[in-house]
Protein backbone atom coordinates (compact mmCIF):
# COMPACT_ATOMS: atom_id res chain seq x y z
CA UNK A 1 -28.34 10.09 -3.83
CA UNK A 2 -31.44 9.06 -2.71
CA UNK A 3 -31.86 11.26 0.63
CA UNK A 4 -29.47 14.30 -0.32
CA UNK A 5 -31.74 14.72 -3.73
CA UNK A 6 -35.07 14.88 -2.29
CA UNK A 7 -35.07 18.62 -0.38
CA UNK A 8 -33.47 19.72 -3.86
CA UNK A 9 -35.71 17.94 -6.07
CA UNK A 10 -38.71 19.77 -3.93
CA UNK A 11 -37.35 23.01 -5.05
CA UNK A 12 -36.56 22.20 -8.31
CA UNK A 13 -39.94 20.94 -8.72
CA UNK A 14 -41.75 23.96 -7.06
CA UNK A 15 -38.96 26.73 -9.58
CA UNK A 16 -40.04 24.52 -12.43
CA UNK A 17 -43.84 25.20 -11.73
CA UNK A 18 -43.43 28.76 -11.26
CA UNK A 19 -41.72 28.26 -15.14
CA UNK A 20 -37.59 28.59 -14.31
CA UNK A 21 -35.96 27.07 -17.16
CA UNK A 22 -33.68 23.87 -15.12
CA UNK A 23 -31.14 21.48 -16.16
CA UNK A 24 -29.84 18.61 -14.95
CA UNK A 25 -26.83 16.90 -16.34
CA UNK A 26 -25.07 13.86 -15.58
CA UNK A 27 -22.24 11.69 -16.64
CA UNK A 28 -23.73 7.94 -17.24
CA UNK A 29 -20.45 6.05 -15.94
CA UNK A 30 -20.41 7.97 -12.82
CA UNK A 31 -24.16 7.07 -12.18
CA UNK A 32 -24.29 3.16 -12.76
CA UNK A 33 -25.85 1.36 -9.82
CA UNK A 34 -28.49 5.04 -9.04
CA UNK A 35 -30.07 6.35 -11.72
CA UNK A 36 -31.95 4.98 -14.77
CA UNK A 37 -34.21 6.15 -17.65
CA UNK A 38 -36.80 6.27 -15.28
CA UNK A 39 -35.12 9.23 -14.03
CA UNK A 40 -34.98 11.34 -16.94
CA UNK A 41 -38.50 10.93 -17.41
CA UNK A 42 -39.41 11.40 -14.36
CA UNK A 43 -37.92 14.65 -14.03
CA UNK A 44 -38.84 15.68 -17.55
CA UNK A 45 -42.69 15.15 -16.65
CA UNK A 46 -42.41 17.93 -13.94
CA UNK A 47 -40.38 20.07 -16.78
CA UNK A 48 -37.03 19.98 -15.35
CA UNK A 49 -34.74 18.95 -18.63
CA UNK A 50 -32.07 16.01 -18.48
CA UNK A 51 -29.34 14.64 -20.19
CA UNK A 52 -26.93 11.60 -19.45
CA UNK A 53 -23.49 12.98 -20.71
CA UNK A 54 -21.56 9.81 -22.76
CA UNK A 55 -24.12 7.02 -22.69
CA UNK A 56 -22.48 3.74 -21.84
CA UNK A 57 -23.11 1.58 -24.73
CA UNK A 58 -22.30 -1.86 -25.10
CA UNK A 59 -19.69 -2.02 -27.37
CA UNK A 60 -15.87 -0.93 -27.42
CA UNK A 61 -15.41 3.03 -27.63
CA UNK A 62 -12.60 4.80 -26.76
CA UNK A 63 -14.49 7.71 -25.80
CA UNK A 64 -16.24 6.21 -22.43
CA UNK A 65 -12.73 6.79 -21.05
CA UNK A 66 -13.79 10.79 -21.47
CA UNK A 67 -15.92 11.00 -18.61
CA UNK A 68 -17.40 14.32 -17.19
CA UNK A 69 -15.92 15.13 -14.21
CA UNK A 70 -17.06 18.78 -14.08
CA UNK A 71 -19.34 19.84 -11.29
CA UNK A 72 -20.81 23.43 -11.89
CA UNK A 73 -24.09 25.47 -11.08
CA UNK A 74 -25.32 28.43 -12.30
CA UNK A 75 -28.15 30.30 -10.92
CA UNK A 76 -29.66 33.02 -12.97
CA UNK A 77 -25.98 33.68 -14.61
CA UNK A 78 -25.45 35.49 -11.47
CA UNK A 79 -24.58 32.96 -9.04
CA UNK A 80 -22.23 29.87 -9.60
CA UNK A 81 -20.64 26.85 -7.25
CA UNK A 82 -17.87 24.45 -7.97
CA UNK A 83 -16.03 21.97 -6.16
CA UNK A 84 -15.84 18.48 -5.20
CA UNK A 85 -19.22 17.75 -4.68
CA UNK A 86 -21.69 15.20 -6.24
CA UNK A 87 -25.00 14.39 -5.26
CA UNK A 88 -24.62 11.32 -3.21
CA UNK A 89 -25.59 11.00 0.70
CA UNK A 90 -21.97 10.09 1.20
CA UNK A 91 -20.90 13.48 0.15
CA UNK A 92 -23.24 15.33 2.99
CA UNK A 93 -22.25 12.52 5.73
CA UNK A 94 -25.67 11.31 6.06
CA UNK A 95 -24.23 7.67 5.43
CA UNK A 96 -20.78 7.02 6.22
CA UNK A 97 -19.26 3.97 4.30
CA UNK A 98 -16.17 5.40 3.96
CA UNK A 99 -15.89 7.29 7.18
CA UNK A 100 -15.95 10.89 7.47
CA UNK A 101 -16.82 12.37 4.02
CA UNK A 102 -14.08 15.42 3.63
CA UNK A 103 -15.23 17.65 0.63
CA UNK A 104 -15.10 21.88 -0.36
CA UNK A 105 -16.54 24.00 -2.74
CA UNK A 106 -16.65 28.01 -3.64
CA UNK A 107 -19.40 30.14 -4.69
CA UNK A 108 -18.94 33.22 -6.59
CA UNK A 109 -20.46 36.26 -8.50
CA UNK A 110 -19.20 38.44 -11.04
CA UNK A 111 -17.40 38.07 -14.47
CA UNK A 112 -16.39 34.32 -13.86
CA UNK A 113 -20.60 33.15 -14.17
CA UNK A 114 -20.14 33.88 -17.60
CA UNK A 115 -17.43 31.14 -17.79
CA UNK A 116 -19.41 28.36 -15.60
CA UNK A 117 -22.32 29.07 -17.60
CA UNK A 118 -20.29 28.27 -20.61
CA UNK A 119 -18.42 25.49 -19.53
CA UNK A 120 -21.75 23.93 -19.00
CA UNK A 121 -23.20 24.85 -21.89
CA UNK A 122 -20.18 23.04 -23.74
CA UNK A 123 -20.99 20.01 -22.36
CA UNK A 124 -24.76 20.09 -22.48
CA UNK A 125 -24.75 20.20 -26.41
CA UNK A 126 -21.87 17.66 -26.94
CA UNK A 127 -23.96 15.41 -27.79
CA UNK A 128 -26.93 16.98 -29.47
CA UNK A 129 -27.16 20.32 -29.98
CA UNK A 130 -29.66 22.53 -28.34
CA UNK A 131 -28.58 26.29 -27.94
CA UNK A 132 -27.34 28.03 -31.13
CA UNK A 133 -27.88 31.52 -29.29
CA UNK A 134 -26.18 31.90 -25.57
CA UNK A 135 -26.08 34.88 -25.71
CA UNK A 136 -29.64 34.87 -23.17
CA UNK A 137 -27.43 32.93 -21.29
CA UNK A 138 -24.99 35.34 -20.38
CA UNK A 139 -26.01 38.20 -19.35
CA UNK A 140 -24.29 41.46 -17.90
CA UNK A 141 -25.54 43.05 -14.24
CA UNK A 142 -23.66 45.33 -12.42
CA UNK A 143 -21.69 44.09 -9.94
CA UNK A 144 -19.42 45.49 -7.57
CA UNK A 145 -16.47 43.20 -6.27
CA UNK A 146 -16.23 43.21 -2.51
CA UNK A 147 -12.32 42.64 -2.62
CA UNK A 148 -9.95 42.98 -4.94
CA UNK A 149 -8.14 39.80 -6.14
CA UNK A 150 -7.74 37.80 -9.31
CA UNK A 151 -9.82 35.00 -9.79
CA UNK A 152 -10.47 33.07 -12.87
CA UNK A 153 -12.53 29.87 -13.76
CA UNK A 154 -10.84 27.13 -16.11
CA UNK A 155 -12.12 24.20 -17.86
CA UNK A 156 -10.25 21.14 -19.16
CA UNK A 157 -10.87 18.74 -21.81
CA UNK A 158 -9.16 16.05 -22.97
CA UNK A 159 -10.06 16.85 -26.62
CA UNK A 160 -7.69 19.54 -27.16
CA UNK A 161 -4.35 18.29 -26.37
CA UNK A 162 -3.78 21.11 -23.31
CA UNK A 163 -3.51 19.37 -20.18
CA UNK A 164 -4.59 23.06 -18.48
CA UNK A 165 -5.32 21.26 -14.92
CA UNK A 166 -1.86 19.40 -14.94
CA UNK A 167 -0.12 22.53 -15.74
CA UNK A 168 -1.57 24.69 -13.34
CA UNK A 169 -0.59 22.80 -10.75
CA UNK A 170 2.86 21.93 -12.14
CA UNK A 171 3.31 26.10 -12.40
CA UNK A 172 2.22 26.76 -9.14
CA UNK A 173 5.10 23.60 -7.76
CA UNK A 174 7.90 25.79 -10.46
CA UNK A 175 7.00 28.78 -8.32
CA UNK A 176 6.69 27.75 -4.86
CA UNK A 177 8.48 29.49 -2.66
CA UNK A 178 7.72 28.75 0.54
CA UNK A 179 4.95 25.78 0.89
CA UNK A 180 2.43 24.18 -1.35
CA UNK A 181 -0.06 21.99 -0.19
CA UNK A 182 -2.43 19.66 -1.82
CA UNK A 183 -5.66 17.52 -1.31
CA UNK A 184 -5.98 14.57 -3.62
CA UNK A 185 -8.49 11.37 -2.98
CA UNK A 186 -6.48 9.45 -5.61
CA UNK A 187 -2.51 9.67 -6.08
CA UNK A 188 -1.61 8.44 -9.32
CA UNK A 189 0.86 10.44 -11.52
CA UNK A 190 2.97 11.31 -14.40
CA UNK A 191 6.54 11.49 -14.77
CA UNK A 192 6.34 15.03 -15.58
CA UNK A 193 3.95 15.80 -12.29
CA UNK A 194 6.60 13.35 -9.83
CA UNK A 195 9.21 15.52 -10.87
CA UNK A 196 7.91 18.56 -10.29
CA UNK A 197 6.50 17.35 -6.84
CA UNK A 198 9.83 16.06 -5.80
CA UNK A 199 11.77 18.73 -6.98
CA UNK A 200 10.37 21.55 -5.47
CA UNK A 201 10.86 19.59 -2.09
CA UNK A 202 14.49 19.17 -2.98
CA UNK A 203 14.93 22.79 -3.34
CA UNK A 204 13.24 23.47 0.54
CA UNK A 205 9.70 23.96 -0.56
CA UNK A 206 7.62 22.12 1.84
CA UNK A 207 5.35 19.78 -0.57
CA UNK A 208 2.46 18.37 1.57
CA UNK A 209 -0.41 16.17 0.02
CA UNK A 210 -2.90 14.74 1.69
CA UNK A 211 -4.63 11.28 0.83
CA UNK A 212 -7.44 9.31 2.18
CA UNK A 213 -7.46 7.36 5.23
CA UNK A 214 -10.26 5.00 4.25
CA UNK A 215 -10.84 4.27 0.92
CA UNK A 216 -13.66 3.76 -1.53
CA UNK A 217 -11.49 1.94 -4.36
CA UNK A 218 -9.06 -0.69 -2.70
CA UNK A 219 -7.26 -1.39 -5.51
CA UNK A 220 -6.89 2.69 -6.92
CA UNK A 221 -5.61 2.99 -2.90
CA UNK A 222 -2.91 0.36 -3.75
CA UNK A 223 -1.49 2.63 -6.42
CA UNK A 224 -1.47 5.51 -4.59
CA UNK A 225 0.04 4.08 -1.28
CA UNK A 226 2.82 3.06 -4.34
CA UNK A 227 3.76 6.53 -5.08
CA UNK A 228 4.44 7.26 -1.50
CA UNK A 229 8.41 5.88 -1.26
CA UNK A 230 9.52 7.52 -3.94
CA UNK A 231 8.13 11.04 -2.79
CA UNK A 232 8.35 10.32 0.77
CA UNK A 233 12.70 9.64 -0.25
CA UNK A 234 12.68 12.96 -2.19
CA UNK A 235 10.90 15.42 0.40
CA UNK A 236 7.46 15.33 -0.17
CA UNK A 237 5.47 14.91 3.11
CA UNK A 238 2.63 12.59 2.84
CA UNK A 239 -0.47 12.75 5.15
CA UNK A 240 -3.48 10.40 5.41
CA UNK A 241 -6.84 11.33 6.04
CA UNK A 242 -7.34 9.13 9.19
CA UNK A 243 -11.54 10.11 9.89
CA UNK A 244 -11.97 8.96 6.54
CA UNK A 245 -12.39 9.71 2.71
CA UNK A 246 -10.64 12.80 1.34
CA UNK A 247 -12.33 14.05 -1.32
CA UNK A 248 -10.99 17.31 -1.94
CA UNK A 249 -9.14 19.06 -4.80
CA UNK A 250 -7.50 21.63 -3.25
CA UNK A 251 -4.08 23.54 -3.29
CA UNK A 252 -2.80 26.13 -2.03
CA UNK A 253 0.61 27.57 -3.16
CA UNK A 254 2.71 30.08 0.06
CA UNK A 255 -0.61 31.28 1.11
CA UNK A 256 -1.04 33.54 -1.75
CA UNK A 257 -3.01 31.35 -4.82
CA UNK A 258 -5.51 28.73 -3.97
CA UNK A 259 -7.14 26.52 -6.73
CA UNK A 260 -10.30 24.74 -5.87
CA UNK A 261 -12.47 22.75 -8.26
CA UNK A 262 -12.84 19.05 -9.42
CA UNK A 263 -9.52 17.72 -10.47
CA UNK A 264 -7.42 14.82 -8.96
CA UNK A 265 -3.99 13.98 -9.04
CA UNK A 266 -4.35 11.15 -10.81
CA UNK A 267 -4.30 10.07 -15.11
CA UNK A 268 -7.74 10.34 -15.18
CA UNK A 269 -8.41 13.58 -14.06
CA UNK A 270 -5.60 15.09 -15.71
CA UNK A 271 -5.59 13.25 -18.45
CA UNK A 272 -8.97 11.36 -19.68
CA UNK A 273 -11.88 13.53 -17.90
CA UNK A 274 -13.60 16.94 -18.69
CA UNK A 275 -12.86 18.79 -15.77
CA UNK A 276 -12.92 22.29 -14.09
CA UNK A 277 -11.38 24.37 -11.23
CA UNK A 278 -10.84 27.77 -9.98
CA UNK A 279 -7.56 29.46 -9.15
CA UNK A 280 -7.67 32.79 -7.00
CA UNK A 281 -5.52 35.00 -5.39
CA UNK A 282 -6.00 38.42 -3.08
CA UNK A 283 -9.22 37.05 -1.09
CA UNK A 284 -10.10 36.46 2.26
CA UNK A 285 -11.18 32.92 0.88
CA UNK A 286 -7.63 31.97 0.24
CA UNK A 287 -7.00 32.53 4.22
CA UNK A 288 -9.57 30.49 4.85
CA UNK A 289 -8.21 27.34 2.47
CA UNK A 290 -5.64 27.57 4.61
CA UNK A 291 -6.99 27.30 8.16
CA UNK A 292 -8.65 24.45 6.74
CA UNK A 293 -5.41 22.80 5.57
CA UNK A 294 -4.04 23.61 9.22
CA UNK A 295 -6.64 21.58 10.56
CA UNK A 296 -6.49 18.80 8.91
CA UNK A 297 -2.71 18.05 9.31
CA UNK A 298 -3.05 17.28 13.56
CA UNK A 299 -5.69 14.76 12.28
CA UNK A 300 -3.73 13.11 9.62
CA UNK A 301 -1.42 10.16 9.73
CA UNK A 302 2.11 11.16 8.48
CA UNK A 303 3.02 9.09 6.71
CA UNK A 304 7.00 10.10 6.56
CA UNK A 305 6.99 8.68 9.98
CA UNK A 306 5.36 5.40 9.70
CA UNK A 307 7.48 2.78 9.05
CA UNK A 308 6.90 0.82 5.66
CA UNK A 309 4.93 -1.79 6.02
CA UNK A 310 5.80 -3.13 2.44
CA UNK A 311 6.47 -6.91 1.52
CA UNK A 312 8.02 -7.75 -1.39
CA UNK A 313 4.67 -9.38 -2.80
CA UNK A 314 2.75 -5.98 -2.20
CA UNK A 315 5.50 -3.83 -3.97
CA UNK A 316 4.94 -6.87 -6.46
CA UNK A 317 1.21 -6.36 -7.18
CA UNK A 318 1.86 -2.45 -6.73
CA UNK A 319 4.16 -2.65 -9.59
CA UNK A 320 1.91 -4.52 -11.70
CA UNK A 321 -1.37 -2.70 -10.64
CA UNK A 322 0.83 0.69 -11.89
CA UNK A 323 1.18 -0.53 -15.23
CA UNK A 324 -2.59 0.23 -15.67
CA UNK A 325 -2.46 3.45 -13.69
CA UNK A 326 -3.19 5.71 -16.90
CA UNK A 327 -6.84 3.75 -17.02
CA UNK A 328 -7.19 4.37 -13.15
C-alpha cells in the first residue's frame, strides 16, 4: 500500500491537525506481509486512531476464520463509499502483478450513511468497546434525492446464522427474468448457490459470471476453474477476465437491480467473513453497471467455447483441492 497510502495519509494528517476525529480500521489477516505495530503508532502520534480487527494470535482459534471483509467510508455521516477496494497499489494499477487490476465502487448520500456509519461502528467496538453513545454519529441533514429509486445498504456477519449476502443473490437468480450477470474474483460455491445458478439458466435466463484471467491465488484459481463443467453443461456462460485480475463484486439482475459491495462467490465470503454490499434499483447508476458489464464481455475469454483442457490428474487434484473449498 505503500504508494496508494501516501497522498491519503497527507490529508489525513493535515484533517487530523485541523482536529477531525479519523479512524482507521483494518483486518490483521488481510494485512500480513504490510503493516505492523509500527503503524498504529505511527498514525496514532499524528492523532489519527487505529485498530487491527481479529489479531492473529499464535494459537488455534476458530474465530481467525471470521475475517473482515467490509470496506466502508464515511465522511461527516454525509458521505459514504463501498466496493471492492483496498488500499494496495495493485488496486489503483500503479503495479501490475496480476495484470490489469479490474475493481468498482459507489458513493452515496442520504438515509443509507446512517447504515455505513453503523456497520462500521459494529465492527470498530468488537473488540473493545469505545462508543456507548452513536447517536453524534448519526446525524440527520436535509437531503433531497436527485432520483427516485430504492437503494439500501446491507451488512453480513457470520455470527448470526443469516447468510444475507448468499441470499440476495440467490433471490435475485429465483427472479431473473431475462439476464443476470455477475463479477466474482473467486468461484467457489455451495450446493444451494450451484443450483440456483444452473437453474435459472435451464429455465432461459442468461447466467453470465465473469472470473479472472490472471490470478493472484493459483491454487483458489484451481477450484474455481473446477466449477466451470458443471455450470458450463447446465447453461451458465463463463467468461475470463483476459487483461487480468477481476476483482469485482458486482451483479446485475435484467437491468433493473444492481448490487455492488464486497462479497465473493465463494465460502468465505458468504460464509466465514463480515461483509457488506449495496443493492439498488431506479438509478441512472444501474445503467451504468451495465455498460460496464457490456464492455467487459468482447474482452473476456468464453469459456463455453474453449475446449477443456482437463487431464484426468488435474480433475484429480481439483477434486481433492474442493474438499477444502469451505476454508478457501
Amino acid at each position: 500500500m505503500a504508494e496508494s497510502f501516501q497522498a491519503l495519509r497527507k490529508v489525513l494528517m493535515a484533517k487530523a491537525r485541523e482536529g477531525v476525529e479519523i479512524r482507521i480500521l483494518y483486518d490483521d489477516a488481510g494485512c500480513i506481509g504490510f503493516l505492523n505495530p509500527r503503524f498504529i503508532k505511527y498514525m496514532e502520534s499524528m492523532g489519527i486512531q487505529c485498530r487491527v480487527f481479529n489479531p492473529i494470535m499464535p494459537v488455534l482459534n476458530i474465530f481467525m476464520n471470521n475475517r473482515d471483509h467490509r470496506k466502508i467510508t464515511v465522511i461527516d455521516g454525509k458521505v459514504a463509499y463501498t466496493g471492492g477496494y483496498n488500499l494496495a497499489d495493485e488496486y489503483f494499477n500503479i503495479t501490475h502483478p496480476y495484470g490489469q487490476w479490474k475493481d468498482s465502487g459507489i458513493r452515496f448520500e442520504g438515509d443509507a450513511v446512517q447504515t455505513a456509519t453503523i456497520l462500521f461502528l459494529e465492527m470498530w467496538n468488537a473488540l473493545r468497546e469505545q462508543d456507548v453513545d452513536i447517536e453524534k454519529y448519526l446525524p440527520v441533514y436535509p437531503y433531497k434525492a436527485k432520483e427516485q429509486g430504492f437503494f439500501a445498504l446491507y451488512g453480513d456477519s457470520p455470527l448470526d446464522k443469516e447468510p444475507v449476502g448468499e441470499n440476495v443473490y440467490m433471490n435475485l437468480l429465483r427472479h431473473a427474468k431475462k439476464y443476470i450477470y455477475f463479477t466474482t474474483p473467486y468461484l467457489i460455491l455451495s450446493d444451494e448457490m450451484t443450483r440456483e445458478l444452473t437453474g435459472a439458466a435451464k429455465r432461459g435466463v442468461d447466467v453470465r459470471i465473469i472470473t479472472p484471467g490472471i490470478p493472484d491465488k493459483k491454487t483458489i484459481f484451481q477450484v474455481t476453474k473446477s466449477y466451470y463443467p458443471q455450470l458450463l453443461k447446465h447453461g451458465v456462460k463463463i467468461y475470463e477476465y483476459t487483461p487480468g485480475f477481476m476483482h469485482e463484486k458486482q451483479c446485475i439482475c435484467d437491468g433493473e437491480i444492481v448490487v455492488v459491495g464486497t462479497i465473493n462467490l465463494d465460502f468465505r465470503s458468504l460464509y466465514l467473513h463480515f461483509e457488506n454490499a449495496a443493492l439498488f434499483c431506479g438509478y441512472e447508476a444501474v445503467s451504468h453497471v451495465k455498460e460496464d458489464f457490456d464492455a467487459l464481455f468482447p474482452i473476456c475469454k468464453d469459456m463455453s467455447k474453449e475446449p477443456s483442457e482437463r487431464t484426468r490428474r488435474l480433475r484429480l487434484s481439483q477434486l481433492i483441492l474442493r474438499l477444502f473449498s469451505p476454508l478457501m
